[in-house]
Protein backbone atom coordinates (compact mmCIF):
# COMPACT_ATOMS: atom_id res chain seq x y z
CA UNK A 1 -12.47 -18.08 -28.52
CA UNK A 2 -12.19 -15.22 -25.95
CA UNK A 3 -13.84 -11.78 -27.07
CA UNK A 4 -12.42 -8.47 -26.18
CA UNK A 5 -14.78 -7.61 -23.30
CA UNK A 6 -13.88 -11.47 -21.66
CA UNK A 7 -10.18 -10.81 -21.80
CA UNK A 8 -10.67 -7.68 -20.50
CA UNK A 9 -12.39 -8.71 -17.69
CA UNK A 10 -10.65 -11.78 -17.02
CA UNK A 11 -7.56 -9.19 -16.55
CA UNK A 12 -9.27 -7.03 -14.13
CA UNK A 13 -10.19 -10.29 -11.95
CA UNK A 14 -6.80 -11.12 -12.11
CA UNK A 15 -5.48 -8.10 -11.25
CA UNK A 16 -7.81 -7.26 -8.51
CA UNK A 17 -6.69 -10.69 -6.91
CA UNK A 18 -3.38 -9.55 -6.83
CA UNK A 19 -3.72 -6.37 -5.70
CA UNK A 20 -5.77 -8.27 -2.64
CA UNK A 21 -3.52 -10.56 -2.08
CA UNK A 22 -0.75 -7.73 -1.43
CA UNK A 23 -3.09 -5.99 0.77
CA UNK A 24 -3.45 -8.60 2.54
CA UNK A 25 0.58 -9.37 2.94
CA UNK A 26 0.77 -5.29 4.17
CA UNK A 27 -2.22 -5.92 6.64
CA UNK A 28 -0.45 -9.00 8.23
CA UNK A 29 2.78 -7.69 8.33
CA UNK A 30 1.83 -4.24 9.83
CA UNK A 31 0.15 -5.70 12.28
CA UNK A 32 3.22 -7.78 13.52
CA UNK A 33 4.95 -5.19 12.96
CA UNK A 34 2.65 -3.01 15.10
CA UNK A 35 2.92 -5.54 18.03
CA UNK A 36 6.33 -5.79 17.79
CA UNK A 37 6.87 -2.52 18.10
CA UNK A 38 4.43 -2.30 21.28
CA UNK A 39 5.62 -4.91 22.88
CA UNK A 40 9.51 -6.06 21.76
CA UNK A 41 10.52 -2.42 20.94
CA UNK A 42 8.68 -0.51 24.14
CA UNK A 43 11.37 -0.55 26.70
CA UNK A 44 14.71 -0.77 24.29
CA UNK A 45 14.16 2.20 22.29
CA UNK A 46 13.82 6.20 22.97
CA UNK A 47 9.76 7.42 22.71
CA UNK A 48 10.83 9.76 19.60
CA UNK A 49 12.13 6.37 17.77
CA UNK A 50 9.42 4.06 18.81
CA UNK A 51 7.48 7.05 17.47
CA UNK A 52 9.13 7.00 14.04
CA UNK A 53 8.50 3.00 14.01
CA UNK A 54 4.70 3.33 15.36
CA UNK A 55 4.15 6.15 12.14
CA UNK A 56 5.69 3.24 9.77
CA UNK A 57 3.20 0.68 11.30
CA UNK A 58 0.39 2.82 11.23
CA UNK A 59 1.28 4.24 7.50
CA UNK A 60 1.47 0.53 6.67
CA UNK A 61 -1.75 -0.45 7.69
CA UNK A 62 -3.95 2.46 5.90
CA UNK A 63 -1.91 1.62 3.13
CA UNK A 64 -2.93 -1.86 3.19
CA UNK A 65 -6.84 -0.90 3.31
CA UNK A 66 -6.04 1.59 0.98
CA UNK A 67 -4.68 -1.29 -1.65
CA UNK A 68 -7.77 -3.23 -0.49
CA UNK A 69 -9.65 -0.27 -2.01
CA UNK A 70 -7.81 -0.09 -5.08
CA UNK A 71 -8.34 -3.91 -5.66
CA UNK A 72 -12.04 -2.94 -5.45
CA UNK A 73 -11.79 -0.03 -7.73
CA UNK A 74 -9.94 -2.26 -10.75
CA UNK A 75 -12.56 -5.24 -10.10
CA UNK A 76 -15.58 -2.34 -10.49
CA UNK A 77 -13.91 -0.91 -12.89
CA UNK A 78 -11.01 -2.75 -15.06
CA UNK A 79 -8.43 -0.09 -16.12
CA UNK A 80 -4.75 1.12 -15.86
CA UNK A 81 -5.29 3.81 -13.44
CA UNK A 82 -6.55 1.50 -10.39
CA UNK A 83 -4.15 -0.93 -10.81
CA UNK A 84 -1.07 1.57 -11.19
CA UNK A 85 -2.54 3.32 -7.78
CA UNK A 86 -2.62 -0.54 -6.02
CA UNK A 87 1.24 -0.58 -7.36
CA UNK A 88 1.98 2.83 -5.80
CA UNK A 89 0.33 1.99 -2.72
CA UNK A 90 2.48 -1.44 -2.47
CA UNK A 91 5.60 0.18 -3.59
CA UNK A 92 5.15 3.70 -1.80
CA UNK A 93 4.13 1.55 1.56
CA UNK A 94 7.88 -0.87 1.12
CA UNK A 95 9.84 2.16 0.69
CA UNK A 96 8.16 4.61 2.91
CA UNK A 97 7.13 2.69 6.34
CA UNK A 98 10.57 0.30 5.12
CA UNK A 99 13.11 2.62 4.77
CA UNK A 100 11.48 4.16 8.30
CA UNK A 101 11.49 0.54 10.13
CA UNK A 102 15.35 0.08 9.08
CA UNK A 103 15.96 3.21 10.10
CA UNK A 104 14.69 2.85 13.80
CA UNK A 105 16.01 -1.22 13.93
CA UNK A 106 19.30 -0.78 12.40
CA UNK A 107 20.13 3.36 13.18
CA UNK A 108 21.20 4.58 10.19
CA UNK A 109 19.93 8.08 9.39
CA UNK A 110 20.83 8.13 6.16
CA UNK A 111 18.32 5.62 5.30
CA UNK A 112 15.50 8.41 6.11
CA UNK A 113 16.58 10.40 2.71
CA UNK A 114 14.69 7.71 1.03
CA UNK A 115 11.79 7.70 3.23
CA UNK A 116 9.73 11.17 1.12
CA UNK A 117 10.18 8.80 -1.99
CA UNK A 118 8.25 6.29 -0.68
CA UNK A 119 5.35 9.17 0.30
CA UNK A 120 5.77 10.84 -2.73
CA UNK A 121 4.41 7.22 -4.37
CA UNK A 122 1.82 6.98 -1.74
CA UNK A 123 0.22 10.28 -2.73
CA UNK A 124 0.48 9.72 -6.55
CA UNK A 125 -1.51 6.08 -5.61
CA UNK A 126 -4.16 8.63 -4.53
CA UNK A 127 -4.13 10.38 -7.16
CA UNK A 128 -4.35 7.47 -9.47
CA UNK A 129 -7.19 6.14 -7.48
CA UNK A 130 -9.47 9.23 -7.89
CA UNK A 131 -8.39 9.31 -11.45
CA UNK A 132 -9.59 5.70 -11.81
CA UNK A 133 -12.91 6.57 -10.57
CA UNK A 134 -13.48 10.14 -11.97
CA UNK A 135 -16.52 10.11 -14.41
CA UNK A 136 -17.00 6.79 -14.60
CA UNK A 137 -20.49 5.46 -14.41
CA UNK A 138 -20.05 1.88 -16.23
CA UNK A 139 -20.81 -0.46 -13.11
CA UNK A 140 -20.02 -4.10 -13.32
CA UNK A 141 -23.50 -6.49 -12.71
């Protein structure tokens, strides 16, 4: 029979997996979204809305460290807080460098209203993050 501590630590794993695997999905995507924005995008778009796209891509791949980070943070450190700030870095990322993407590919301005949501839930993933590790001293062996 599993005790306490094992289930709790079998979570974390889990959870830290997941969180890796996502980073992982942002990393790739970001950069193909990066070179397609270099090289597909260069010539067929005006510099301020390759700009918009290139802060999307770039957001997108800090993002994706920053998940690898929190992935880190939950494995050293099971808990609620690094997890939730992996979420809001996955979620924050889709909607922020997303909603910025659609807006430059399909040119519908409205679509940038949605865009501070998305940082809003990148910032509280920071937050989360330095909450997860605040005081803590318990290291995993």
């Amino acid at each position: 029979m599993m005790g306490v501590d094992s289930l709790v630590t079998a979570v974390g794993e889990r959870r830290s997996r997941m969180l890796v695997a996502a980073s992982g999905l942002l990393g790739l995507t970001g950069v193909a979204a990066g070179a397609f924005g270099a090289h597909a995008l260069k010539g067929s778009l005006a510099p301020d809305r390759l700009a918009v796209f290139e802060t999307a891509a770039r957001y997108q791949l800090v993002h994706a460290v920053a998940l690898l980070g929190a992935a880190w943070v939950q494995y050293t450190w099971p808990g609620r807080a690094a997890f939730a700030a992996g979420v809001c870095f996955l979620v924050g990322t889709l909607v922020f460098s997303g909603s910025l993407y659609a807006l430059v590919l399909i040119g519908e301005p409205r679509l940038g209203a949605i865009t501070p949501f998305g940082g809003i839930g990148l910032m509280v993933g920071w937050v989360l993050l330095i909450v997860a590790v605040a005081g803590r001293s318990d290291r995993r062996t």
